[in-house]
Protein backbone atom coordinates (compact mmCIF):
# COMPACT_ATOMS: atom_id res chain seq x y z
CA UNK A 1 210.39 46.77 76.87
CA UNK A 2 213.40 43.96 76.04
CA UNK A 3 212.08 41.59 73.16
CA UNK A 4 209.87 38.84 74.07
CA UNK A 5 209.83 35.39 72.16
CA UNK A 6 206.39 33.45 72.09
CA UNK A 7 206.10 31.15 74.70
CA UNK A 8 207.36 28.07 73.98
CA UNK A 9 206.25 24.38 74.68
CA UNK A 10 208.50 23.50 77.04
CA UNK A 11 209.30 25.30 79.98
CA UNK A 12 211.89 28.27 79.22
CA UNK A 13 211.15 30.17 82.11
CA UNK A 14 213.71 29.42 84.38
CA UNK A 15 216.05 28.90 81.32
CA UNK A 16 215.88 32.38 79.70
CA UNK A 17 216.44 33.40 83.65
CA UNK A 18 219.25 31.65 84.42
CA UNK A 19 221.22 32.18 81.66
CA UNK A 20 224.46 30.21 81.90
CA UNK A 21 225.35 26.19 81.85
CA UNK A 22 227.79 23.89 81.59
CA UNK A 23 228.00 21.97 78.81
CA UNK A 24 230.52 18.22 79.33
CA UNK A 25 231.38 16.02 76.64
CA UNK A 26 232.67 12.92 78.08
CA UNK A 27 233.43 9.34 76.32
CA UNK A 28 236.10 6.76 75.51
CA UNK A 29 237.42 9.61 72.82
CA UNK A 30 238.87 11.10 76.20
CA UNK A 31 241.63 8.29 75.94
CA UNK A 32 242.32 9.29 72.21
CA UNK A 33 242.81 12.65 73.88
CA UNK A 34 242.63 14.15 70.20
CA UNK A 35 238.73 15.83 69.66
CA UNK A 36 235.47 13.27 70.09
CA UNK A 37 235.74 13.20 66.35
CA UNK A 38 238.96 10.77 66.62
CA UNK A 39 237.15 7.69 65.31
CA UNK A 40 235.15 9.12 62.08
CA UNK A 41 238.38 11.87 61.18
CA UNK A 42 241.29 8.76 61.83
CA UNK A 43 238.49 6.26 59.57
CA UNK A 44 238.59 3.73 62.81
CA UNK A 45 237.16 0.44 62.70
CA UNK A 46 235.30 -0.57 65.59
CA UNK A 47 237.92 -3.36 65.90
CA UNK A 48 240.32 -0.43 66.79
CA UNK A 49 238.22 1.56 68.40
CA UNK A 50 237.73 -0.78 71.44
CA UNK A 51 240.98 -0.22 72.25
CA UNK A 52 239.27 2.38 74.04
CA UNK A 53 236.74 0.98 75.55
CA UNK A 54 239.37 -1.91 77.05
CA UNK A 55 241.13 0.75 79.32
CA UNK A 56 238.31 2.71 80.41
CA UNK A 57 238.85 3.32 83.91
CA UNK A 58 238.12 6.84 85.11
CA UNK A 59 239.90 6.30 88.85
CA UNK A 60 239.56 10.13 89.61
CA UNK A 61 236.32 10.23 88.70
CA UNK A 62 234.17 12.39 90.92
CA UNK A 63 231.25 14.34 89.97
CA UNK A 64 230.32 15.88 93.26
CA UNK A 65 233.86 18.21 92.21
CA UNK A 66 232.05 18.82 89.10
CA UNK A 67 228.88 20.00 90.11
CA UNK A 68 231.06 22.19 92.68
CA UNK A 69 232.98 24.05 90.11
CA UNK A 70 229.83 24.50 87.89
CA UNK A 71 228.16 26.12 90.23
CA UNK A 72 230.79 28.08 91.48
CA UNK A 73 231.45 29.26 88.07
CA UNK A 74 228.23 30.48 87.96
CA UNK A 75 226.46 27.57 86.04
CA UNK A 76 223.05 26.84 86.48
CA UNK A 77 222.18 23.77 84.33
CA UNK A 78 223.89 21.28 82.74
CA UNK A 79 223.89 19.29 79.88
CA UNK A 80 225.92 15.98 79.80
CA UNK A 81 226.71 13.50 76.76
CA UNK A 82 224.65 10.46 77.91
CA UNK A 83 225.57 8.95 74.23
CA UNK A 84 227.87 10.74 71.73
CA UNK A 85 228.20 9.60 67.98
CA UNK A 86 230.92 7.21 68.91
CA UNK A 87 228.05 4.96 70.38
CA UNK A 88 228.94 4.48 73.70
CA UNK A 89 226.25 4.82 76.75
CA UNK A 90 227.29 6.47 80.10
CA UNK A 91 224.50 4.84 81.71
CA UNK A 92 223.89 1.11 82.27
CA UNK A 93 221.09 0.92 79.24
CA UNK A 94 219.21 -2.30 78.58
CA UNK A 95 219.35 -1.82 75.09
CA UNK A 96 222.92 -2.07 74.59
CA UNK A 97 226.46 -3.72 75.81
CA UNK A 98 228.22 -0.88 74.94
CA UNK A 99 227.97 0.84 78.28
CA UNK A 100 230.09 2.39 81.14
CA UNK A 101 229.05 -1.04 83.42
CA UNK A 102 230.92 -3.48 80.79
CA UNK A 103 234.23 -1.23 80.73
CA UNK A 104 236.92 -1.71 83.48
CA UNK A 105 235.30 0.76 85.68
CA UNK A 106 232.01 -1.06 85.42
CA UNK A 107 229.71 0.94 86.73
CA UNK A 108 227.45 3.95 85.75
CA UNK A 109 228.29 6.66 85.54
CA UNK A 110 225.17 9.26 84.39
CA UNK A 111 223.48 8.66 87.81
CA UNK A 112 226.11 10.09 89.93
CA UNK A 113 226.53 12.80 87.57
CA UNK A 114 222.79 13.79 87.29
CA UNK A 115 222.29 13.32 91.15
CA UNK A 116 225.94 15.19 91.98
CA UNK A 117 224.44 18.46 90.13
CA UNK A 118 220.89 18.29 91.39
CA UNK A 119 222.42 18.60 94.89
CA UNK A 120 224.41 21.67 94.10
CA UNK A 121 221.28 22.94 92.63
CA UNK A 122 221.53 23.06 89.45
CA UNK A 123 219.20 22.16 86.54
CA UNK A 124 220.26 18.91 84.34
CA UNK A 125 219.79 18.23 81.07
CA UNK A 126 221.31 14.87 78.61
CA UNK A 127 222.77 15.33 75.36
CA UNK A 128 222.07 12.64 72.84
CA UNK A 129 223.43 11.62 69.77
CA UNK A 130 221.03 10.80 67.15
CA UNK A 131 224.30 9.40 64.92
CA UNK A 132 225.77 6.41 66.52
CA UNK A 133 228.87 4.75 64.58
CA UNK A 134 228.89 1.74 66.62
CA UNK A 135 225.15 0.09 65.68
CA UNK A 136 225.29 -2.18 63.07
CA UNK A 137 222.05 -1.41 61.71
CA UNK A 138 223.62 2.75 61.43
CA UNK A 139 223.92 3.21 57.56
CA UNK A 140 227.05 4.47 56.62
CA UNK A 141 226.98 8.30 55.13
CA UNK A 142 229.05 11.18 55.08
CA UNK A 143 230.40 11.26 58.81
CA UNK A 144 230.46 7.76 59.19
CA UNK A 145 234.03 6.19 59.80
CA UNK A 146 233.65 3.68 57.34
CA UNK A 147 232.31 6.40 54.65
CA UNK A 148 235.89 5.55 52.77
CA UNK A 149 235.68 1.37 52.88
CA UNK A 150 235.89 -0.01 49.24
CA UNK A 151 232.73 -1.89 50.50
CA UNK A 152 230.85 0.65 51.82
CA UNK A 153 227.67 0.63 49.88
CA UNK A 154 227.91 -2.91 50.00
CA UNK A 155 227.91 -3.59 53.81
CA UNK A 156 224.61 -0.81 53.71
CA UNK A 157 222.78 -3.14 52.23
CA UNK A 158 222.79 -5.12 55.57
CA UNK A 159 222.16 -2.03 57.48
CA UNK A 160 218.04 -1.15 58.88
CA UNK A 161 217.64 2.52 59.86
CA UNK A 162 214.38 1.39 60.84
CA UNK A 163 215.95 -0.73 63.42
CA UNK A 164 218.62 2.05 64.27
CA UNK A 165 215.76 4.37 64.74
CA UNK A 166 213.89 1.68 67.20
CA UNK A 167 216.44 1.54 69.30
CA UNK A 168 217.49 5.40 69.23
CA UNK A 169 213.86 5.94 70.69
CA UNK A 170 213.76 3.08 72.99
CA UNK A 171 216.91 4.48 74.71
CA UNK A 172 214.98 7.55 74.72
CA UNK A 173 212.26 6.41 76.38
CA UNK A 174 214.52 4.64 78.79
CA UNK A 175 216.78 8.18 79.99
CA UNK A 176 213.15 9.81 79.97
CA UNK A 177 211.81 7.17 82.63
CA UNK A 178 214.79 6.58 84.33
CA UNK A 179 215.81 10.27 85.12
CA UNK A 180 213.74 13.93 85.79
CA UNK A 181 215.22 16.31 82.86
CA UNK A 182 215.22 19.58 82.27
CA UNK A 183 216.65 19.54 78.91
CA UNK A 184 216.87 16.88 76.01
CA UNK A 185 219.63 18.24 73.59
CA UNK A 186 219.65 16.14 70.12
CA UNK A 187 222.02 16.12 68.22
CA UNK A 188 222.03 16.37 64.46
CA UNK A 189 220.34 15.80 61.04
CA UNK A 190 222.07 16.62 57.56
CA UNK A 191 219.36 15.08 55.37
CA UNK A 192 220.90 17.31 52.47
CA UNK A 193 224.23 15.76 52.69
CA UNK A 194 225.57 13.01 50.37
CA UNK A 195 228.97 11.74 50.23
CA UNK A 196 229.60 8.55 47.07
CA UNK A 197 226.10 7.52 46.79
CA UNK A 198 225.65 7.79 50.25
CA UNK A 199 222.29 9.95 51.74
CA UNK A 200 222.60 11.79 54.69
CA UNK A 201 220.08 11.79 57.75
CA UNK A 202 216.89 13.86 58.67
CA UNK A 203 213.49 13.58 60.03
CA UNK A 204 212.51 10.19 58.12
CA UNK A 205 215.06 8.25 59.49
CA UNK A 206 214.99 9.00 63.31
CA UNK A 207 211.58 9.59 63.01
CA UNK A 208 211.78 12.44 64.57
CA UNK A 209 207.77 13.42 64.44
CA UNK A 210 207.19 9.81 66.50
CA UNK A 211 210.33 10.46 68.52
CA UNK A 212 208.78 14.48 69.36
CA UNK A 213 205.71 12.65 70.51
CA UNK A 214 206.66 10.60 72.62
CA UNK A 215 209.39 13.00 74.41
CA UNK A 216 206.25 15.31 75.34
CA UNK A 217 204.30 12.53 76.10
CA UNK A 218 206.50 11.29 78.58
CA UNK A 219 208.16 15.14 79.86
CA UNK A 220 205.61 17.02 78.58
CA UNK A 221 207.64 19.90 79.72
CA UNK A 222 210.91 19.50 79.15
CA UNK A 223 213.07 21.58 76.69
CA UNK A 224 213.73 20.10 73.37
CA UNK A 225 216.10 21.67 70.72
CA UNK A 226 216.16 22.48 67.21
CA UNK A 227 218.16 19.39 65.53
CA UNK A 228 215.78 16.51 64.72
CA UNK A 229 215.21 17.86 61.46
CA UNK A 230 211.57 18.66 62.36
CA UNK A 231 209.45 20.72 59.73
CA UNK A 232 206.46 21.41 61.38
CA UNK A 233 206.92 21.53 65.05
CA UNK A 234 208.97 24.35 66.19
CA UNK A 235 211.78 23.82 68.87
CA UNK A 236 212.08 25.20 72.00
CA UNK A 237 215.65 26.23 71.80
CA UNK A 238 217.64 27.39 68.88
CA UNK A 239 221.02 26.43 69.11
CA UNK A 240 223.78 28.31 67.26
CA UNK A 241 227.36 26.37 67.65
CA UNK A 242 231.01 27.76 68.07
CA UNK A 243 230.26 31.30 66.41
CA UNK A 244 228.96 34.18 68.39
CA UNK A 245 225.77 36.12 67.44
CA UNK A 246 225.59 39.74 67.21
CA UNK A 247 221.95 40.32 67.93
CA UNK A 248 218.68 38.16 68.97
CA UNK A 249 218.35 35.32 66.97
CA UNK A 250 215.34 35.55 65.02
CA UNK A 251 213.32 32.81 62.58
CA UNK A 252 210.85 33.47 59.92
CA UNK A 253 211.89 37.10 61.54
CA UNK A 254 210.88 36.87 64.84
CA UNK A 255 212.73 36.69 68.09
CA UNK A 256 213.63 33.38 69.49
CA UNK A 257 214.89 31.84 72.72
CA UNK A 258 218.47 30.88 71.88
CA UNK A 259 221.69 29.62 73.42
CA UNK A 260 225.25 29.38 72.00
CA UNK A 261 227.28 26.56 72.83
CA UNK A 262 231.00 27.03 73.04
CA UNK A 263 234.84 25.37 73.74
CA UNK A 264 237.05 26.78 75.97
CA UNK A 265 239.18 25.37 73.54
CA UNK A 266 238.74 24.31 69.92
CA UNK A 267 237.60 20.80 70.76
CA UNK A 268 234.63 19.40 72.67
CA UNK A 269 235.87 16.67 73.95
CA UNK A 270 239.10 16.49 75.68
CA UNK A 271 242.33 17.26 73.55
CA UNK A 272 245.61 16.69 75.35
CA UNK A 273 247.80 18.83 72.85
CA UNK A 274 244.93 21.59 71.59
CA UNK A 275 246.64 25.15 71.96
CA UNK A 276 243.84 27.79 70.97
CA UNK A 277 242.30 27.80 74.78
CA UNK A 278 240.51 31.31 74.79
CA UNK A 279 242.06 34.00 77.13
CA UNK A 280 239.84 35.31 80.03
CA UNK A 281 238.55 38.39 78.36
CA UNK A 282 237.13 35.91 75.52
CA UNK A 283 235.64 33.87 78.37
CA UNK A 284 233.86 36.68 79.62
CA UNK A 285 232.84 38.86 76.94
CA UNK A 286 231.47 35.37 75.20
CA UNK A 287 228.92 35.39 78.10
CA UNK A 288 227.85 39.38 78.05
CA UNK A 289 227.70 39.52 74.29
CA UNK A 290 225.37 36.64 74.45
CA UNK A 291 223.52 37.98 77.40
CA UNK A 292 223.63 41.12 75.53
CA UNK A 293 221.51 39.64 72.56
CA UNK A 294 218.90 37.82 74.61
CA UNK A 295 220.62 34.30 74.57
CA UNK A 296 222.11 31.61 77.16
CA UNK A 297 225.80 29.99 76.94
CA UNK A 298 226.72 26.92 77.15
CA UNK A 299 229.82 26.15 77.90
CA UNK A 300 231.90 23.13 77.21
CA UNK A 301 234.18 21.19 79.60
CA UNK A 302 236.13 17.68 78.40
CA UNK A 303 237.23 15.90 80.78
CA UNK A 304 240.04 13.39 80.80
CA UNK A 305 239.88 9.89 80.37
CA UNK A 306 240.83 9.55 84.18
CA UNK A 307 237.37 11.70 84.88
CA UNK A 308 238.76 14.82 86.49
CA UNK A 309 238.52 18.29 84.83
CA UNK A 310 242.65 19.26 83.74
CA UNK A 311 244.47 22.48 85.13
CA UNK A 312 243.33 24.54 81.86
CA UNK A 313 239.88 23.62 82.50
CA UNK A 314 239.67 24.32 85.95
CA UNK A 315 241.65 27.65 85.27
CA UNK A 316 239.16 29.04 82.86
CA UNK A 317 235.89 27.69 85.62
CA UNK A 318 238.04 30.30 88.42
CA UNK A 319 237.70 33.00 85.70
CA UNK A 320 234.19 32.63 85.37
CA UNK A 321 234.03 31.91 89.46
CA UNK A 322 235.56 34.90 89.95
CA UNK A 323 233.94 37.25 87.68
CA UNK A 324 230.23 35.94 88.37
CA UNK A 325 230.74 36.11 92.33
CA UNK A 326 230.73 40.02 91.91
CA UNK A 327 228.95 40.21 88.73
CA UNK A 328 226.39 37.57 88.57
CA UNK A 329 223.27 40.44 88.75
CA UNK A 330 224.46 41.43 85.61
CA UNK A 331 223.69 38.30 83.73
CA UNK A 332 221.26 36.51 85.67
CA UNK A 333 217.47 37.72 84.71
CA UNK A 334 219.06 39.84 81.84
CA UNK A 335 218.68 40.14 78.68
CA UNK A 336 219.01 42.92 75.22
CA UNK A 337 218.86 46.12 76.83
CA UNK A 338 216.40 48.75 74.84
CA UNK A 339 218.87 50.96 74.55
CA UNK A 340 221.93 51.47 72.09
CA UNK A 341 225.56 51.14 73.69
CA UNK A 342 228.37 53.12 72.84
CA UNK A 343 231.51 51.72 70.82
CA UNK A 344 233.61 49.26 73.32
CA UNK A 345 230.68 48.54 75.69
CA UNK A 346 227.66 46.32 76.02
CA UNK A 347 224.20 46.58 77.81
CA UNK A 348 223.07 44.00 79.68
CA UNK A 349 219.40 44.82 81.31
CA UNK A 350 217.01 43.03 83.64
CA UNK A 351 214.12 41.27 81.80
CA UNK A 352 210.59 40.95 83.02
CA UNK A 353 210.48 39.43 85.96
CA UNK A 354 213.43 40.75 87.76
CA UNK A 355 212.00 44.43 86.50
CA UNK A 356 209.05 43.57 88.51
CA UNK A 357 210.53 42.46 91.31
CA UNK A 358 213.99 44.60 91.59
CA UNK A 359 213.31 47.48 89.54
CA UNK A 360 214.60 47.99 86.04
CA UNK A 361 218.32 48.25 85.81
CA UNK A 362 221.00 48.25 83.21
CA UNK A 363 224.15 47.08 83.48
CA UNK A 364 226.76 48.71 81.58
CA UNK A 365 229.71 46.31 80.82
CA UNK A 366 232.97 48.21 79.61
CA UNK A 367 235.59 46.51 77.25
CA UNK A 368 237.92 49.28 77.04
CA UNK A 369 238.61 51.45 80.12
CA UNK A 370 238.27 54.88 79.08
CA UNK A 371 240.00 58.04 80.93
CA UNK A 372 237.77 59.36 83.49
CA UNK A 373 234.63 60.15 81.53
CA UNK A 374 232.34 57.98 79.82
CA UNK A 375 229.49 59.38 77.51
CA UNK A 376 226.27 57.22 77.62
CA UNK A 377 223.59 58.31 74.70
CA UNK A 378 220.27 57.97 75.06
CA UNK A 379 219.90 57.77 78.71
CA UNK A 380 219.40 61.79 79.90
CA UNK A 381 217.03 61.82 82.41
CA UNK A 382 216.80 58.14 82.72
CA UNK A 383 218.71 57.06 85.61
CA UNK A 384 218.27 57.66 89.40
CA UNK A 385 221.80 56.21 90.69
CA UNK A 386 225.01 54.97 89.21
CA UNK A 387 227.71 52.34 90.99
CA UNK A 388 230.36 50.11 90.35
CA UNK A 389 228.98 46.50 90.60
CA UNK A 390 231.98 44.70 91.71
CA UNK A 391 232.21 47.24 95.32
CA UNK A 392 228.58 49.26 94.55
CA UNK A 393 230.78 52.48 95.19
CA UNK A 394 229.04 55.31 93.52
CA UNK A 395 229.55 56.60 90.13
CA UNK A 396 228.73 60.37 89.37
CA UNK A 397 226.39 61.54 86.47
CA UNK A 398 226.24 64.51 84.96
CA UNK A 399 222.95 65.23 82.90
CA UNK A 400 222.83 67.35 79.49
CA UNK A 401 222.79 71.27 80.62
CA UNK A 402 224.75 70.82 84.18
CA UNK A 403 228.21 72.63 84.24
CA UNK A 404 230.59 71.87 87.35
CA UNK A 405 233.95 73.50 86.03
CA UNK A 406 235.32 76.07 83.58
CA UNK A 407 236.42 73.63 81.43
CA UNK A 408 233.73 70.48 81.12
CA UNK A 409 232.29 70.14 77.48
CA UNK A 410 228.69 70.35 76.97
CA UNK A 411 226.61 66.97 76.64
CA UNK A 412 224.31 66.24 73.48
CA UNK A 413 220.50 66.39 75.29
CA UNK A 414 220.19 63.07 75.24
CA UNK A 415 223.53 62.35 76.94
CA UNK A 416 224.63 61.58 80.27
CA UNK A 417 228.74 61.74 81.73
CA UNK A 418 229.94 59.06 84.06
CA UNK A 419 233.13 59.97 86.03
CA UNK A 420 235.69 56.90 86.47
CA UNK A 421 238.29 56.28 88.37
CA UNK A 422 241.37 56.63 86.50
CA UNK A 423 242.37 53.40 87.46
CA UNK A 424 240.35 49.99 85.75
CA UNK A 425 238.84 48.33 88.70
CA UNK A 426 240.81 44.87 88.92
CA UNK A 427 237.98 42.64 87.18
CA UNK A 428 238.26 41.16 83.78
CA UNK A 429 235.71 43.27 82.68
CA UNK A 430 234.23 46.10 85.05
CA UNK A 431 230.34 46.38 85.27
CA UNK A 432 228.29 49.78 85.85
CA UNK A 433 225.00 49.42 87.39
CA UNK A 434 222.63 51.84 86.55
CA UNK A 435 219.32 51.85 88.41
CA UNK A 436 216.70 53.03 85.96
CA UNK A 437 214.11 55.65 86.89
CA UNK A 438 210.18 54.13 87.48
């Protein structure tokens, strides 16, 4: 049987199922156009930051196309910036002027985009800054713009995290009441980080054991990550950032429910002039290998500061469109296959409750095209029928002991032969499906 994490508080059923979501990072850094980061790596002001905020005006703005090309991708949930560090609120919040409503666009703009998704059907979930280097009462620290003003330690004197961390759980409490979530993504404590005399942030100063409370309290269910710096509640989600795992995440040495969240480029926000934008077989093989391992991806989109996704964005959403439109049985309901893959291939197989319902299979994903034959250990005996998944046309097997010409080498025992075609089936990466014997 695939590894099984304990169950966790909130509901990861449907999460551990559906496997892939779009992540969006969207704010006034889109108009910087040079990584959400702009205003703590240039040392901004707020004086020159609102710059920014003065010409927001996303015209093209339409998140019904969104929630279109997520799901056609293949996404199933989403999580959207509903604050980022830079401060700024997508949502008309009572708590603050520094909103989408007081911009030149002036209105909000986290209700469309929740209600745009939920009508494609897919699951929603808000990201939320626990920094925020617009408040006043937001000591300065390591990250903070201001960490390099002459009068840093100075102006902290005048700064409450007490009444930083009131208002960080009011707004909260506000996106909890005001919308149904799947997900609340936090985001993140460094309480071991000090830059001139300056302490970084953890569990003390958002509170985080109040804050946890509440959340379940008020969404008793809902899925809460692994970044509020709590030390004795565990998380829901674990949530490893811009590297890729090579097997299931485990704590304390046990399996966990994960998810990787990933760029299509190097930045998370958009970037006008960023050049590393990953090639389709990165795109790809980023979602089996983490399939492969047990997790989910997330995957980012920035859009521009005019609210529309750009050409290289929308380019890599058709890759995943149209790999997942043929291959979408090979990541949805999978998960770490119990068996071993060869070199230049990875297992995907179905998990519990698609085993139940479907049958077991395993899905054999294939980097590097080999000529003709492909040896598969560990499976002799196993399997009742093999088939391309892109056109389900059959793939012969040859078991350990059969001989159908002179010159065929004999199989290990616990090997079985696949015969290819010669030619690599015109997908990015070409899927086997393997229907398990009972």
């Amino acid at each position: 049987m695939p590894l099984q994490p304990e169950p966790t508080v909130g509901d990861t059923s449907w999460f551990v199922y559906d496997r892939f979501g779009m992540f969006i990072h969207w704010g006034l850094y889109a108009l910087a156009a040079r990584h959400e980061w702009v205003k703590s790596n240039e040392r901004m002001d707020d004086a020159r930051y609102q710059r920014y905020f003065d010409h927001f005006n996303p015209d093209l703005f339409d998140p019904r196309e969104w929630a279109r090309m997520a799901r056609e991708a293949g996404m199933r949930y989403l999580v959207i910036t509903s604050k980022h560090h830079e401060g700024f609120c997508l949502w008309d919040s009572q708590y603050t002027d520094y909103k989408a409503t007081n911009t030149p666009y002036g209105k909000d703009l986290l209700r469309p985009i929740y209600e745009a998704f939920r009508a494609e059907g897919l699951r929603v979930g808000f990201y939320y800054s626990l920094i925020d280097w617009h408040h006043p009462d937001f000591p300065i620290d390591i990250f903070h713009p201001l960490r390099d003003h002459p009068q840093a330690l100075e102006m902290n004197k005048s700064r409450d995290i007490r009444k930083y961390a009131a208002y960080l759980h009011a707004q909260v409490r506000e996106l909890l009441t005001l919308f149904e979530l799947d997900i609340l993504w936090l985001d993140f404590s460094y309480p071991d980080q000090e830059y001139r005399g300056m302490p970084g942030k953890g569990h003390k100063d958002w509170q985080s054991e109040e804050l946890y409370r509440m959340i379940r309290e008020l969404r008793p269910r809902i899925i809460l990550n692994n970044r509020m710096d709590l030390r004795d509640v565990k998380p829901d989600i674990y949530t490893p950032e811009q590297y890729q795992p090579t097997e299931w995440l485990r704590v304390d040495g046990k399996p966990v429910v994960w998810e990787t969240c990933q760029t299509f480029s190097g930045s998370w926000g958009y970037h006008r002039d960023e050049a590393t934008w990953k090639s389709p077989e990165q795109l790809i093989q980023m979602l089996i290998n983490t399939v492969s391992c047990g997790g989910n991806l997330l995957m980012n989109v920035g859009p521009t500061a005019r609210g529309n996704f750009d050409e290289r964005a929308q380019a890599a959403l058709r890759v995943y469109a149209d790999w997942m439109r043929l291959h979408s049985r090979a990541i949805y309901g999978c998960t770490q296959s119990d068996f071993t893959p060869p070199p230049d291939v990875r297992y995907t197989q179905t998990g519990p409750e698609r085993a139940r319902r479907e049958g077991n299979r395993l899905y054999v994903h294939v980097y590097t095209w080999p000529f003709r034959h492909l040896r598969l250990p560990g499976l002799a005996g196993k399997v009742e029928y093999a088939q391309l998944l892109n056109d389900a046309s059959e793939i012969p097997i040859k078991e350990p002991g059969e001989k159908r010409s002179w010159d065929e080498e004999e199989l290990p025992p616990d090997t079985i032969l696949l015969t290819l075609p010669i030619k690599k089936p015109n997908v990015v990466v070409p899927v086997i499906e393997l229907f398990l014997k009972s």
